[in-house]
C-alpha atoms as a PDB file:
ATOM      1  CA  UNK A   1       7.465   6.216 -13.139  1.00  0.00           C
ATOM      2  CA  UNK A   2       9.137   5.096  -9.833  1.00  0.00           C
ATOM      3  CA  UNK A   3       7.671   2.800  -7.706  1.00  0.00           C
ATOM      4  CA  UNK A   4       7.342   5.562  -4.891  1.00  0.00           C
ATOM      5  CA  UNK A   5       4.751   7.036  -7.309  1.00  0.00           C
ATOM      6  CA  UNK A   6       3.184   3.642  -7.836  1.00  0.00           C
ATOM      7  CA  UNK A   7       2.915   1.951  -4.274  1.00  0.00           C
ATOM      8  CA  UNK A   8       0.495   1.950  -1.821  1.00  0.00           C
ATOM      9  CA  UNK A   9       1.368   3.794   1.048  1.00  0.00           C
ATOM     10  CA  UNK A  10      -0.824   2.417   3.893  1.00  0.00           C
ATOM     11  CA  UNK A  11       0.229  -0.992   3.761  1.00  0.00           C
ATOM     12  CA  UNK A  12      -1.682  -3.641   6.323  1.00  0.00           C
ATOM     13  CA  UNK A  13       0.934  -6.151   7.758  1.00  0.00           C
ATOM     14  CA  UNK A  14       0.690  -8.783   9.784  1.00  0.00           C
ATOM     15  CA  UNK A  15       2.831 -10.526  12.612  1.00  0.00           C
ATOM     16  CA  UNK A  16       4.566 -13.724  12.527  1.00  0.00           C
ATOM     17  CA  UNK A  17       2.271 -14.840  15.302  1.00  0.00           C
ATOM     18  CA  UNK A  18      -1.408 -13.825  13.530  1.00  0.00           C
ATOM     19  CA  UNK A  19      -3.688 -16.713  12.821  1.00  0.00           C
ATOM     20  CA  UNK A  20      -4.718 -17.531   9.600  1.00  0.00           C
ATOM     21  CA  UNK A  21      -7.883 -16.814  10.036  1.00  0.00           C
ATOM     22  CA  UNK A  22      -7.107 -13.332  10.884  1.00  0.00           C
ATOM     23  CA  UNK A  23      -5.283 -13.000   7.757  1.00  0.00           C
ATOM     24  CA  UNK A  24      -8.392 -14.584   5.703  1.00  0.00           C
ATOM     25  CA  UNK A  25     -10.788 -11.723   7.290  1.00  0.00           C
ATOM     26  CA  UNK A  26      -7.989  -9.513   6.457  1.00  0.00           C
ATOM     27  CA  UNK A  27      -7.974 -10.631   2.757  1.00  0.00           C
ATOM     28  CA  UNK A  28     -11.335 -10.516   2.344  1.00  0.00           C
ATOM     29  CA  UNK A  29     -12.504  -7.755   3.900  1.00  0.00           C
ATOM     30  CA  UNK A  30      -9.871  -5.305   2.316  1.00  0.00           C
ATOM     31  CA  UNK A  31     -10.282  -7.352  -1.133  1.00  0.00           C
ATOM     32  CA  UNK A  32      -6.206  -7.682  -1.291  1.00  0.00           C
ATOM     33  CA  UNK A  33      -4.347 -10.880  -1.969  1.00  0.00           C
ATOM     34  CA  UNK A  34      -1.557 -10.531  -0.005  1.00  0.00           C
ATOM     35  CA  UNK A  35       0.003  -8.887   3.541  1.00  0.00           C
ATOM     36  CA  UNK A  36       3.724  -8.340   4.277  1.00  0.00           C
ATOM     37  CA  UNK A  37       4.813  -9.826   7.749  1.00  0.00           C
ATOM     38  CA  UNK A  38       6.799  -8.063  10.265  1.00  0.00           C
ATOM     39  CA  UNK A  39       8.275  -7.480  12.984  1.00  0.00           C
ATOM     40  CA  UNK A  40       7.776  -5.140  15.769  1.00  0.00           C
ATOM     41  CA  UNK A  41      10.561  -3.037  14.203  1.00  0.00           C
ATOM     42  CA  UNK A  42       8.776  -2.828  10.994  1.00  0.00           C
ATOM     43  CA  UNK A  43      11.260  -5.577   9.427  1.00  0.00           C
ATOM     44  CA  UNK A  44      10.024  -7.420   6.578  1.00  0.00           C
ATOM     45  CA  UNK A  45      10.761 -11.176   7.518  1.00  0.00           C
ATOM     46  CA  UNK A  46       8.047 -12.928   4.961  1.00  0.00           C
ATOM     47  CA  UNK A  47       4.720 -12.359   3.177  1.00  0.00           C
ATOM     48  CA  UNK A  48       1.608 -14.403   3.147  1.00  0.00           C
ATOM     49  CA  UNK A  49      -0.542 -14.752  -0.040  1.00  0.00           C
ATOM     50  CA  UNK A  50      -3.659 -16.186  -1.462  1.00  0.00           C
ATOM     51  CA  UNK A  51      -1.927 -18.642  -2.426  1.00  0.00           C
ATOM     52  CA  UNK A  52      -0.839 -20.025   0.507  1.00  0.00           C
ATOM     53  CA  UNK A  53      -3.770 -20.160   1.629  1.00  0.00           C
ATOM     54  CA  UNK A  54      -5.224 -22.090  -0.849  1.00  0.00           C
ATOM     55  CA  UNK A  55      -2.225 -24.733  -0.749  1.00  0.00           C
ATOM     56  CA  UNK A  56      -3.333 -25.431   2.370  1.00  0.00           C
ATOM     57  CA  UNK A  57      -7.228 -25.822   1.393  1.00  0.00           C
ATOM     58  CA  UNK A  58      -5.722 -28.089  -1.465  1.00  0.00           C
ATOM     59  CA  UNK A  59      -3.763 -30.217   0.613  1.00  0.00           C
ATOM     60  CA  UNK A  60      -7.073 -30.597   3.007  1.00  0.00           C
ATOM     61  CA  UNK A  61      -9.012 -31.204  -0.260  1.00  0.00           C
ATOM     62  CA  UNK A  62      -6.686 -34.169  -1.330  1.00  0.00           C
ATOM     63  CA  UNK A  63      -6.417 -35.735   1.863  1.00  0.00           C
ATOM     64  CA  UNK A  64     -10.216 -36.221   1.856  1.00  0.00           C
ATOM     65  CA  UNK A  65     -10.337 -37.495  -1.351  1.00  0.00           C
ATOM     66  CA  UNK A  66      -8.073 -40.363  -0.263  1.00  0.00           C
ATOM     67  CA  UNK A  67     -10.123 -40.889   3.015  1.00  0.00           C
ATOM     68  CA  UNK A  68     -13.048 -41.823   0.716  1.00  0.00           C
ATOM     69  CA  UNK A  69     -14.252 -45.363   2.122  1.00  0.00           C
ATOM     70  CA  UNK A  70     -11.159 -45.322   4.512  1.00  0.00           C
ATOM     71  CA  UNK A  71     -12.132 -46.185   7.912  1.00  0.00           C
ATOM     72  CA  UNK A  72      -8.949 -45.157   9.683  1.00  0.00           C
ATOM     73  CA  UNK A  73      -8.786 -41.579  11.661  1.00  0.00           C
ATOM     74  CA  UNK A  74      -9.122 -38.734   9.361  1.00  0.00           C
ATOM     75  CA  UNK A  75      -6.211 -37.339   7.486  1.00  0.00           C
ATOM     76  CA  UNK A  76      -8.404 -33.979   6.439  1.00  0.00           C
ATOM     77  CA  UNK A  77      -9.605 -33.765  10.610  1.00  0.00           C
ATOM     78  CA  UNK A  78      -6.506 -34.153  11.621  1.00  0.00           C
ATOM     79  CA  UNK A  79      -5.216 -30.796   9.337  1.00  0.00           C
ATOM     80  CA  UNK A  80      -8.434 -29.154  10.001  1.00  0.00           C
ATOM     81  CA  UNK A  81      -7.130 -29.191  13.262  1.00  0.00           C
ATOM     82  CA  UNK A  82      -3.503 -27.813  12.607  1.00  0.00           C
ATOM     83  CA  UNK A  83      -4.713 -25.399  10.341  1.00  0.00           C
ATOM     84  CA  UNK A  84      -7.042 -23.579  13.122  1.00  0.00           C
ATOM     85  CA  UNK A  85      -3.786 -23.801  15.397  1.00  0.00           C
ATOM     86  CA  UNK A  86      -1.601 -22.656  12.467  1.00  0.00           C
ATOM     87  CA  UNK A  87       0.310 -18.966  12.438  1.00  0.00           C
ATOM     88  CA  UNK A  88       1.458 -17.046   9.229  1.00  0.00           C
ATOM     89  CA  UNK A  89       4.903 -17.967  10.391  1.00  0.00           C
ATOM     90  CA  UNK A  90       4.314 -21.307   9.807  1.00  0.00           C
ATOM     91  CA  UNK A  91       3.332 -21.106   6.198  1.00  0.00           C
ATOM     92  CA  UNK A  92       4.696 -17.781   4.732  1.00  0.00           C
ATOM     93  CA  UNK A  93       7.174 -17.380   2.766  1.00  0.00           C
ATOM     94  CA  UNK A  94      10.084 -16.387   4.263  1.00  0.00           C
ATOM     95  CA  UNK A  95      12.069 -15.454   0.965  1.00  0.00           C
ATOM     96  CA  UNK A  96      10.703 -12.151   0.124  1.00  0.00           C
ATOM     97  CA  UNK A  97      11.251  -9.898  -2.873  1.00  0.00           C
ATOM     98  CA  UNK A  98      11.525  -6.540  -1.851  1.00  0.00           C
ATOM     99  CA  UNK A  99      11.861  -3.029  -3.959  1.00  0.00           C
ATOM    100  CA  UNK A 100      13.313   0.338  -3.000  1.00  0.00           C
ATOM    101  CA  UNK A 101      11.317   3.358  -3.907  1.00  0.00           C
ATOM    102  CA  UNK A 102      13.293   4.498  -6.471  1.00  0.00           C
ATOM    103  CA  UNK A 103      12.886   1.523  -8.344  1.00  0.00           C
ATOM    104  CA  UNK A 104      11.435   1.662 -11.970  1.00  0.00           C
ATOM    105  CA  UNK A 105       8.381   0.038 -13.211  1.00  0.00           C
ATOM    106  CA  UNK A 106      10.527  -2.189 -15.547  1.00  0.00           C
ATOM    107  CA  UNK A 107      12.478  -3.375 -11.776  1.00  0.00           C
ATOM    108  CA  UNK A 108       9.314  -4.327 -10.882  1.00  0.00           C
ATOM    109  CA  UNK A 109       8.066  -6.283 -13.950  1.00  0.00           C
ATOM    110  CA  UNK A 110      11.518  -8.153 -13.984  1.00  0.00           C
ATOM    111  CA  UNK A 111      10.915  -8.856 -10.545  1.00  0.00           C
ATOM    112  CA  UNK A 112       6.961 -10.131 -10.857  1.00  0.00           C
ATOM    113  CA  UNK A 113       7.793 -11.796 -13.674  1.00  0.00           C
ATOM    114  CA  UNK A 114      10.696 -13.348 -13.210  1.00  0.00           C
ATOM    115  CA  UNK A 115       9.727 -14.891  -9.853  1.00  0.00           C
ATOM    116  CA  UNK A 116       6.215 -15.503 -10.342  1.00  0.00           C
ATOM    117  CA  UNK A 117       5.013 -13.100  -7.088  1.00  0.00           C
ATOM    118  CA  UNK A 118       2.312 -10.411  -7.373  1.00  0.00           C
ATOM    119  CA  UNK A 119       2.995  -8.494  -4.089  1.00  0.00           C
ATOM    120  CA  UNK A 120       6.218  -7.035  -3.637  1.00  0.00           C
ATOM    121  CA  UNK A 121       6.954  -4.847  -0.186  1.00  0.00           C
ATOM    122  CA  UNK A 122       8.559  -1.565  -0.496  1.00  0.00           C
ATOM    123  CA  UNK A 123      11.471  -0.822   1.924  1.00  0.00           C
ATOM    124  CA  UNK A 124      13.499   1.775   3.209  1.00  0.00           C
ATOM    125  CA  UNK A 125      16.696   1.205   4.919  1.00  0.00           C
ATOM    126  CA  UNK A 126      15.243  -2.653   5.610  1.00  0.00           C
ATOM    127  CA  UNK A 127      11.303  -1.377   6.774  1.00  0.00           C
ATOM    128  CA  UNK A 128       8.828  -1.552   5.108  1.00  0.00           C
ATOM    129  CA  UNK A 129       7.292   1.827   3.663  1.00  0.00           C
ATOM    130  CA  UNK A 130       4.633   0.308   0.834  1.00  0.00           C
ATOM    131  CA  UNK A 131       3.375  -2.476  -1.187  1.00  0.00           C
ATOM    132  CA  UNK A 132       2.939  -2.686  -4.978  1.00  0.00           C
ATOM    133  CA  UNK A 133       0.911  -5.641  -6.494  1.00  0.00           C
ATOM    134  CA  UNK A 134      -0.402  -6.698  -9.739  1.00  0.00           C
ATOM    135  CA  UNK A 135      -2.823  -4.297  -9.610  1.00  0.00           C
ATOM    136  CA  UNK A 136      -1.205  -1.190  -9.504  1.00  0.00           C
ATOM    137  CA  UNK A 137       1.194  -2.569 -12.381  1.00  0.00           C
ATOM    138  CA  UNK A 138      -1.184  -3.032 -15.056  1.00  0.00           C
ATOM    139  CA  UNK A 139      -2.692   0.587 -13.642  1.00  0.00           C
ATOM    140  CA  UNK A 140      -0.053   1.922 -14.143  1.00  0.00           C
ATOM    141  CA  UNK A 141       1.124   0.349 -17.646  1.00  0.00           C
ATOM    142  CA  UNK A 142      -2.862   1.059 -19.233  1.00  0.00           C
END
């Protein structure tokens, strides 16, 4: 199986410039866990995941735990703050895995797997064309 036969199609991006709480509503309202970002061109330049997300809520989380019984001005306020004027570009990550459509299902196991991601863009001659993600692997493997 090729990953052409494997990918989802009608993949929802995002740009550089979306807030992060337009990528949250994204993420839970089409119950994915991650969204390739691109360009206006359709170039892939990052991806943003659940799990950046949740670094940030953990970073929040930790700061307020050392604000316990601190007076001073508030770490966690203070990020709340940034975080509501934060943009994917500022937390993605910009080194993205990519796999052509011809691609087996081993390429993309080696490439999961290897690299610890679970959402991997499709391209075509550097645009993006579909998305495979943990999901459709162990679909496809059971």
């Amino acid at each position: 199986m090729t990953v052409k036969e494997l990918m989802t199609k009608d993949v929802i991006t995002v740009s550089p410039d979306a807030s992060l709480k337009d990528v949250a509503k994204i993420f839970t309202e089409e119950r994915i866990s991650g969204v390739p970002v691109i360009t206006e061109g359709g170039q892939v330049v990052g991806i943003i995941t659940l799990t950046d997300m949740l670094n940030i809520l953990s970073c929040i989380y930790e700061w307020k735990e050392l604000e316990r019984g601190d007076t001073q001005p508030k770490l966690s306020e203070m990020s709340e703050q940034e975080k509501k004027k934060a943009k994917v570009k500022d937390v993605m990550t910009n080194n993205v895995f990519v796999l052509g459509e011809n691609d087996s299902i081993d390429d993309v196991m080696r490439m999961m797997f290897e690299n610890k991601v679970h959402t991997l863009p499709v391209t075509r001659e550097g645009k993006i064309v579909g998305i495979v993600g943990k999901r459709d692997l162990v679909l496809a493997c059971f």
